[in-house]
Protein backbone atom coordinates (compact mmCIF):
# COMPACT_ATOMS: atom_id res chain seq x y z
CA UNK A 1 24.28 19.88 -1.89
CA UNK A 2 21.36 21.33 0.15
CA UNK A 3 19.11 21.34 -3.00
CA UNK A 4 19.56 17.62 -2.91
CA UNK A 5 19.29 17.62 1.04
CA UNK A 6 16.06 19.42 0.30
CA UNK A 7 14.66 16.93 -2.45
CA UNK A 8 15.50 13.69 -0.69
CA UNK A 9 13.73 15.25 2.66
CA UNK A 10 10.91 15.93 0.47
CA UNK A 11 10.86 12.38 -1.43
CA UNK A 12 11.41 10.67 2.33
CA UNK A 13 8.16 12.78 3.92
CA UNK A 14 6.08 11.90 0.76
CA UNK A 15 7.04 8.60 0.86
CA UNK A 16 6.04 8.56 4.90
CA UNK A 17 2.82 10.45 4.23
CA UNK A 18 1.83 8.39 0.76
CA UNK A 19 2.39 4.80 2.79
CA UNK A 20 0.31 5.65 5.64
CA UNK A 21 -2.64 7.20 3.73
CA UNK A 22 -1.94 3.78 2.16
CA UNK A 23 -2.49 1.94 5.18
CA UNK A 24 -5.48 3.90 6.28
CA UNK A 25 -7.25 3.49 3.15
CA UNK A 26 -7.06 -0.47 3.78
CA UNK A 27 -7.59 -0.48 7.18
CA UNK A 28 -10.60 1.35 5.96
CA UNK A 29 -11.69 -1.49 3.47
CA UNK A 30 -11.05 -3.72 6.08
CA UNK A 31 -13.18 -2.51 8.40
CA UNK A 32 -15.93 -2.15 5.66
CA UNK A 33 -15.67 -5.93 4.45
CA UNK A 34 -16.16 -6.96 8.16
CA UNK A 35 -18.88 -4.67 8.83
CA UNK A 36 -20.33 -6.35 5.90
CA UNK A 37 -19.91 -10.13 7.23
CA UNK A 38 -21.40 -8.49 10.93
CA UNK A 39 -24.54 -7.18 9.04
CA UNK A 40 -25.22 -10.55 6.86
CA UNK A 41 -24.67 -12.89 9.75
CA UNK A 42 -26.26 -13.41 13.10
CA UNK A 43 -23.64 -12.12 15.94
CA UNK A 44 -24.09 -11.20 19.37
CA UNK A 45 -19.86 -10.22 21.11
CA UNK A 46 -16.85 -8.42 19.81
CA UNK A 47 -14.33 -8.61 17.66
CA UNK A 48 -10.51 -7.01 17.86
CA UNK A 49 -8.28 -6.84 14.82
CA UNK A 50 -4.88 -5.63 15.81
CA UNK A 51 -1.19 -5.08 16.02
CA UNK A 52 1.16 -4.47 18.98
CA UNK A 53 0.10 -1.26 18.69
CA UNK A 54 -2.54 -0.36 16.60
CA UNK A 55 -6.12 -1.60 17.09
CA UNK A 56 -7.67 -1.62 13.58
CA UNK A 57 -10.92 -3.28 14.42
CA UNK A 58 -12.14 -3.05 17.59
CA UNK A 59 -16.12 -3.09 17.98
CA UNK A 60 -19.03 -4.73 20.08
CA UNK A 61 -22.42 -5.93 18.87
CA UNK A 62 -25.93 -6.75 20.87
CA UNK A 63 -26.14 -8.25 24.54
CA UNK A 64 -24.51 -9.69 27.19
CA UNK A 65 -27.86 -10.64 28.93
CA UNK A 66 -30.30 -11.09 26.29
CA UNK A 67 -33.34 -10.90 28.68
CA UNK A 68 -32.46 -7.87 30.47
CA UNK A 69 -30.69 -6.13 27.15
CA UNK A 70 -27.60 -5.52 28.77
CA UNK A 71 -25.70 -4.18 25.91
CA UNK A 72 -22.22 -5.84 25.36
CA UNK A 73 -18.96 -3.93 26.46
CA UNK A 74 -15.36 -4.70 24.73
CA UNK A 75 -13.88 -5.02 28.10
CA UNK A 76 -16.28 -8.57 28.99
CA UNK A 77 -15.32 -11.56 29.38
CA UNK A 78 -15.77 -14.82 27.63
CA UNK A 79 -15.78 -18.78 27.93
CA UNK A 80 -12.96 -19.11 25.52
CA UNK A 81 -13.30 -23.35 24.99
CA UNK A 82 -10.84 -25.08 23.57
CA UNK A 83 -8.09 -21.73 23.03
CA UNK A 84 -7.41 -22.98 26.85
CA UNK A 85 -5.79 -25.68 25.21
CA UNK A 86 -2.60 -23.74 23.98
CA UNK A 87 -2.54 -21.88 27.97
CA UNK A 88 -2.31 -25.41 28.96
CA UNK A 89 0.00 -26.77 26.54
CA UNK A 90 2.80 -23.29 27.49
CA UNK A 91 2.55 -24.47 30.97
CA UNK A 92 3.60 -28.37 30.29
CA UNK A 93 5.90 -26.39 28.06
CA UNK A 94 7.83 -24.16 30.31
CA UNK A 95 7.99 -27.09 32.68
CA UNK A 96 9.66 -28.95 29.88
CA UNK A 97 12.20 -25.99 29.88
CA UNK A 98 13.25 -25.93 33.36
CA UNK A 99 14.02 -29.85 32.71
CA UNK A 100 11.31 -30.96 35.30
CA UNK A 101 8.79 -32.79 32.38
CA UNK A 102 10.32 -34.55 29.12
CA UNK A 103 8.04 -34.68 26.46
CA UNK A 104 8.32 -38.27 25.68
CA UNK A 105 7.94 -39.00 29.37
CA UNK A 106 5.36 -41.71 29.59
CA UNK A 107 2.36 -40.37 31.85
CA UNK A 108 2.97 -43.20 33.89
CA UNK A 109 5.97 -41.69 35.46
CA UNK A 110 3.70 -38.81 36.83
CA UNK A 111 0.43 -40.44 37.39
CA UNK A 112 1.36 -43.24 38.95
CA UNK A 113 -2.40 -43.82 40.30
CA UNK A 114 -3.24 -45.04 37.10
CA UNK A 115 -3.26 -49.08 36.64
CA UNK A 116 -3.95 -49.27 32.81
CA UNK A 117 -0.80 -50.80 31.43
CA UNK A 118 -1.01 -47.86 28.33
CA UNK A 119 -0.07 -45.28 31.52
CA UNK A 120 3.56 -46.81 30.25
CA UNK A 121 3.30 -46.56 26.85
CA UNK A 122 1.76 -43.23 25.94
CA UNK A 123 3.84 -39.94 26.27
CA UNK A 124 2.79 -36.22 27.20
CA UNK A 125 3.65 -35.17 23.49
CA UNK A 126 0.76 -37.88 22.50
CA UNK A 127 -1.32 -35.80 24.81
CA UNK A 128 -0.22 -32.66 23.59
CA UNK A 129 -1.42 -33.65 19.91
CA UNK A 130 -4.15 -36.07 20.61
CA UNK A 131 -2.82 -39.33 19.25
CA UNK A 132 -3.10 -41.23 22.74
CA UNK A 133 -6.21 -43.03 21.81
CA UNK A 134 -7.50 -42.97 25.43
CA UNK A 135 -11.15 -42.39 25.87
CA UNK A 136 -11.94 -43.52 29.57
CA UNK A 137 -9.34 -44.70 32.56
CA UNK A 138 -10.97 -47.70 32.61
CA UNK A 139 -11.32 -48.83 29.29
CA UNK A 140 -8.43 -49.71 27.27
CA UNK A 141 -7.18 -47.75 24.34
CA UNK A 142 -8.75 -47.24 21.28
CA UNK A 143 -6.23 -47.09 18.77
CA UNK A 144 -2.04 -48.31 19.48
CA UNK A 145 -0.63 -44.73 21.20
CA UNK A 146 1.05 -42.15 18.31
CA UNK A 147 -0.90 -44.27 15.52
CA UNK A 148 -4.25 -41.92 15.15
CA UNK A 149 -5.73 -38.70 15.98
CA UNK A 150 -8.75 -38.47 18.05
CA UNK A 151 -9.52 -35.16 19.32
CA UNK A 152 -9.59 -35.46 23.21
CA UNK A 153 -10.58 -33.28 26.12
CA UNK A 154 -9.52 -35.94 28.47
CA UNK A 155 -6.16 -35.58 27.38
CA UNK A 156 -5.28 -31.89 28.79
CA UNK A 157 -7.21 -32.61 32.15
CA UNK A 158 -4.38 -35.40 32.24
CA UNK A 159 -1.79 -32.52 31.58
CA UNK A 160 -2.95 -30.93 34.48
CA UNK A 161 -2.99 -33.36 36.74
CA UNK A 162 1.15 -34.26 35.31
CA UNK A 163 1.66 -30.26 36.12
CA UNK A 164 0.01 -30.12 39.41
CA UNK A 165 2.10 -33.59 40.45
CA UNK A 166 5.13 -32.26 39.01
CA UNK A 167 5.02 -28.35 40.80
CA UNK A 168 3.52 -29.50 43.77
CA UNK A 169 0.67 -26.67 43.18
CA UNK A 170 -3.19 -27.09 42.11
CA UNK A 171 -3.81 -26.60 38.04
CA UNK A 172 -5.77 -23.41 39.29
CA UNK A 173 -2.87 -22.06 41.38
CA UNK A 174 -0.20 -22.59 38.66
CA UNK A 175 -2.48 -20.85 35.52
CA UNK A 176 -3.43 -17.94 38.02
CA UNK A 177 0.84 -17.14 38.47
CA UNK A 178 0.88 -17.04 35.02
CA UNK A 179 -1.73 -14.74 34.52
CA UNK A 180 -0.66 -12.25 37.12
CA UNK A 181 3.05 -12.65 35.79
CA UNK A 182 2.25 -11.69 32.55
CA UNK A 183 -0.21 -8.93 33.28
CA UNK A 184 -3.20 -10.93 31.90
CA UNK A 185 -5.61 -9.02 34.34
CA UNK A 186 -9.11 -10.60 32.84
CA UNK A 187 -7.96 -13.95 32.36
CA UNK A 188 -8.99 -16.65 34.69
CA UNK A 189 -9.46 -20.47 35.97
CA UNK A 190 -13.12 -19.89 36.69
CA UNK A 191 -12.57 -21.62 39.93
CA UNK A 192 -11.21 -18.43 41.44
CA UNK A 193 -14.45 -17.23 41.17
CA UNK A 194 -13.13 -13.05 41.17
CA UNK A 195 -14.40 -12.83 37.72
CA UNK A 196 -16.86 -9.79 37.48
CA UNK A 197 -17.96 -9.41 33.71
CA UNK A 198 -18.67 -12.91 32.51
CA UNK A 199 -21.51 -12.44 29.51
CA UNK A 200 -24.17 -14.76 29.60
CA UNK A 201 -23.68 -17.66 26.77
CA UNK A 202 -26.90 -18.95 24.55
CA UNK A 203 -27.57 -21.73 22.29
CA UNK A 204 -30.30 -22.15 19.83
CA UNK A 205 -32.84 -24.57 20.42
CA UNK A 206 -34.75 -26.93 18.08
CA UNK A 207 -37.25 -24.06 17.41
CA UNK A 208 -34.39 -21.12 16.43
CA UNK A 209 -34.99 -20.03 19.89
CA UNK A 210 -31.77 -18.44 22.11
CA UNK A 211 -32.42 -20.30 25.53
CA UNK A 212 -29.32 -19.61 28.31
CA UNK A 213 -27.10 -22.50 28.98
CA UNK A 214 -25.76 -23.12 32.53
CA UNK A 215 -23.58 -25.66 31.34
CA UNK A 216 -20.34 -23.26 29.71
CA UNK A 217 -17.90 -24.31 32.62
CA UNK A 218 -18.85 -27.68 32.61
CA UNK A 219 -16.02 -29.01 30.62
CA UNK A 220 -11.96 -29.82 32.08
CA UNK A 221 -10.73 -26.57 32.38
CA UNK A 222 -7.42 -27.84 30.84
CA UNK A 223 -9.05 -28.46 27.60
CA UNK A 224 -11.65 -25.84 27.50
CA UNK A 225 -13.07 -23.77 30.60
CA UNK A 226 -11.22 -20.99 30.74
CA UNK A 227 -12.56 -17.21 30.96
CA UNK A 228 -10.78 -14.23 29.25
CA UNK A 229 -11.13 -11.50 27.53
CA UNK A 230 -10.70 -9.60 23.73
CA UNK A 231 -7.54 -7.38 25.13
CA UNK A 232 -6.21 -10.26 27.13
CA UNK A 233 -6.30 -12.88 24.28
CA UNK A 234 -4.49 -10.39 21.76
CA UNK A 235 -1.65 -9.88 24.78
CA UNK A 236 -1.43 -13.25 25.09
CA UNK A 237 -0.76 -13.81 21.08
CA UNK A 238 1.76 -10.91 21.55
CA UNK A 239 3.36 -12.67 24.38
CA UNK A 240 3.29 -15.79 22.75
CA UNK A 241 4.66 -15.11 19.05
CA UNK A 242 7.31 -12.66 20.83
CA UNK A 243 9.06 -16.04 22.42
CA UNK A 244 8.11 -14.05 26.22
CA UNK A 245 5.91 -17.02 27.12
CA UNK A 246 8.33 -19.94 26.05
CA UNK A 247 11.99 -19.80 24.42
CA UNK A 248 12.08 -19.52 20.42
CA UNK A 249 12.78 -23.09 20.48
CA UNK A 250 10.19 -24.27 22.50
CA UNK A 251 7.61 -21.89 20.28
CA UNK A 252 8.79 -23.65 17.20
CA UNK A 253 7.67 -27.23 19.11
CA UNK A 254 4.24 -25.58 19.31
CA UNK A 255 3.72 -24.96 15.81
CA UNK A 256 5.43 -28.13 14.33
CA UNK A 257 2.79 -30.23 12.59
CA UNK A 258 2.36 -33.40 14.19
CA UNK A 259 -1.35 -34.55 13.64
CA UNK A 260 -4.09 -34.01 10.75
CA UNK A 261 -7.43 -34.02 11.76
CA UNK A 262 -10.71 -34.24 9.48
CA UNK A 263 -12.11 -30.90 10.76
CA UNK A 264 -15.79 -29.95 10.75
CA UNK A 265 -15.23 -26.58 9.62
CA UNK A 266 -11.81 -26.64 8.03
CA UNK A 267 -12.06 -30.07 6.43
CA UNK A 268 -8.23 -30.98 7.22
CA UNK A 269 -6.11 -29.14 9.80
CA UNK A 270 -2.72 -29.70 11.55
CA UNK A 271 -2.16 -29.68 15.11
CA UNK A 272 0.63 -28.67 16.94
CA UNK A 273 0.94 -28.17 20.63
CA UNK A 274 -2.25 -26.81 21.09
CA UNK A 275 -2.38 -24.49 18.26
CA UNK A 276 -4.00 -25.08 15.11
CA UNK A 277 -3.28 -24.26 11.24
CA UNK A 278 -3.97 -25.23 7.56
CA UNK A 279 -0.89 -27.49 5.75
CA UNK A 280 2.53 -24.98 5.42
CA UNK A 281 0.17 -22.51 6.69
CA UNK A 282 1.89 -22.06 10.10
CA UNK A 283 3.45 -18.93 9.10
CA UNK A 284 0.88 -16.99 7.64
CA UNK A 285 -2.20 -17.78 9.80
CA UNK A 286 -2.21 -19.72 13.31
CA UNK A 287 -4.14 -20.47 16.56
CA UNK A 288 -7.34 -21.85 17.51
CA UNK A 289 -11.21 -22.19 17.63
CA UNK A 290 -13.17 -22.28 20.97
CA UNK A 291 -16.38 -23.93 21.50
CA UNK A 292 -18.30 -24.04 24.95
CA UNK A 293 -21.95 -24.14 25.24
CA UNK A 294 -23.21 -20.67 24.48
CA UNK A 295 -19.54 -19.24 23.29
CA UNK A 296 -18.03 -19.15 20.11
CA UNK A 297 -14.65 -17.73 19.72
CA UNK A 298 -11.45 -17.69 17.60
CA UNK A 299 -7.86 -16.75 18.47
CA UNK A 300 -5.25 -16.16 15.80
CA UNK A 301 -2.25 -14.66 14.87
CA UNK A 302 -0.85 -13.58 11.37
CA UNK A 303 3.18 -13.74 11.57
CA UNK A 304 3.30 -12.40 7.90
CA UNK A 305 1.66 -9.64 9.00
CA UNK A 306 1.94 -8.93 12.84
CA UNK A 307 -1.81 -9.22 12.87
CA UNK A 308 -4.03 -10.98 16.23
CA UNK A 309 -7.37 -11.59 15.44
CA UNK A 310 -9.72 -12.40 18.45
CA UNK A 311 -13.07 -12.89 18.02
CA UNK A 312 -15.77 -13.72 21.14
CA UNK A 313 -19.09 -14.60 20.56
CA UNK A 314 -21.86 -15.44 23.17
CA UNK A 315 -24.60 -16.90 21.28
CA UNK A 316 -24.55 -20.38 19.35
CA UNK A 317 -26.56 -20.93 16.37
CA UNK A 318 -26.91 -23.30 13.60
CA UNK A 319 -25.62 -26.23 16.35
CA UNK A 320 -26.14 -28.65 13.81
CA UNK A 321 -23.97 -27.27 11.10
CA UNK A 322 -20.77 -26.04 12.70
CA UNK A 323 -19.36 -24.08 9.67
CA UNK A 324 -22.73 -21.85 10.14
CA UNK A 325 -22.14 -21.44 13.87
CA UNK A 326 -18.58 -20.36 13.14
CA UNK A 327 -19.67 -18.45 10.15
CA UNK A 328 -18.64 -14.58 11.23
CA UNK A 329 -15.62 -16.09 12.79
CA UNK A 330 -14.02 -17.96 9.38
CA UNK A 331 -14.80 -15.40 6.79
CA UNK A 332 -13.37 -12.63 8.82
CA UNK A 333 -10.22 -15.17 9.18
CA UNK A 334 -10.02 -15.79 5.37
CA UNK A 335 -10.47 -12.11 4.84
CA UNK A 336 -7.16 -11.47 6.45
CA UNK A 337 -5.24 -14.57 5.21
CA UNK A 338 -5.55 -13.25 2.18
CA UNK A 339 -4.03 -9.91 3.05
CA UNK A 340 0.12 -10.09 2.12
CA UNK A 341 2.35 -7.85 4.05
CA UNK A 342 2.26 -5.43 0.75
CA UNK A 343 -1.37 -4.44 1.60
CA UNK A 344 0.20 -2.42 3.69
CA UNK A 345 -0.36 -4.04 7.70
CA UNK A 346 3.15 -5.36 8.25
């Protein structure tokens, strides 16, 4: 009996050591394949690769002021663009939860200010997925509400004027309670203006030239404005995909697919409620892209594998070829889709 005792012990603490030499070794290649992509591409920011509790990629490259060389640290913070989007859509969300918004609500019933006779006929979940077909407040709409998708900043700035109507509390007071709830120390409406380490975001000119833009914030900070950084975003994914941030039910709303949009770097795409992901791919690889002028970012989360991936870049190149600018971004993506749970990362 204790020379069997004494085998399985052994066979258990090979096992342990042999699967996590295992996972070193790929967390190894991993890190090798994206050093790779880094050293073939243009890319000035950072770049986490991570679990709950085990950063496998974690590294910064080149400035965040390119004139004065400031080198880049992993703690800065970045324009994140349209990965606001999903911030915005939780807070309709747990709104929706405490019964004080109903997602088929016409916005009418809110924003009463509004004279167009579509305020009556299109819903918060048409804003949520952008099939409202409104353009201007003016103008009438362009398509019948819930018939197409048109990709629409204008839509989440009307989210936040339905949440600030509904809690009685200004879009930049509501998001800020959320942050300091959930300990998201580095995340911010940029209104609040306590920021310390915002990089400096750069765009390529007509000439290949970086030239800094002073336009980043300029879009609705709903749809697109807000500041955060790479430890922040990969709490926020573990907040999010651990059903802390909304109920299971409520997280399953978010990644139902309710649009397909003709993407210009992933060709088609579903939406959900403000996160993004390939047909029946909502499982293995999910989130979004972020563009602002002079930041290029990606958040994602792998449920297959329990992987975040959050990548922050503050220089824009290739502007008139989006799959370039988004280059480092989308192969270091497919590079981990492609990983199963048997590679060892679950």
């Amino acid at each position: 009996m204790k020379i069997s005792l004494i085998i399985l012990t052994f066979i258990l603490l090979t096992s342990c050591q042999t699967n996590g030499q295992g996972k070193m070794e790929n967390h190894a290649k991993l890190t090798s394949k994206i050093d790779s992509i880094i050293s073939e591409n243009k890319f000035n920011g950072v770049i986490s690769i991570s679990t709950d509790s085990i950063d496998i990629y974690s590294k910064s490259f080149g400035f965040s002021d390119l004139e004065n060389k400031t080198k880049i640290d992993i703690k800065d913070q970045f324009v994140i663009g349209s990965i606001s989007k999903q911030i915005t859509a939780v807070l309709i969300l747990r709104e929706y939860e405490k019964g004080k918004i109903g997602l088929n609500d016409t916005i009418g019933k809110y924003l009463t200010e509004i004279s167009q006779p579509w305020a009556k006929l299109v819903t918060i979940h048409q804003l949520l997925t952008h099939t409202h077909g409104i353009t201007d407040l003016d103008k009438p709409l362009e398509f019948k509400e819930g018939s197409q998708f048109h990709y629409s900043q204008l839509g989440y700035e009307l989210l936040a004027q339905i949440l600030q109507k509904v809690t009685r509390k200004t879009f930049r007071g509501l998001s800020t309670e959320l942050f300091d709830k959930y300990g998201l120390k580095n995340t911010f409406h940029p209104k609040n203006k306590v920021y310390k380490n915002l990089v400096k975001g750069y765009e390529e000119n007509e000439n290949g030239i970086l030239e800094f833009t002073k336009n980043s914030l300029y879009n609705f900070v709903a749809a697109g404005s807000f500041i955060s950084n790479l430890e922040d975003l990969k709490r926020w994914n573990q907040l999010l995909f651990s059903e802390k941030l909304v109920k299971k039910e409520t997280l399953e709303l978010m990644k139902t697919k309710y649009a397909t949009r003709i993407h210009p770097i992933f060709e088609t795409v579903e939406y959900g409620y403000g996160l993004l992901f390939k047909d029946g791919e909502q499982n293995i690889q999910i989130g979004a892209l972020g563009y602002a002028p002079g930041f290029v970012s990606a958040c994602y989360y792998y449920p297959q594998t329990n992987l975040n991936l959050v990548v922050l870049e503050n220089t824009a190149n290739n502007l008139n070829d989006f799959k370039k600018t988004f280059i480092v971004h989308t192969e270091i993506m497919e590079l981990i889709r492609k990983r199963t749970p048997n590679n060892g990362y679950n």
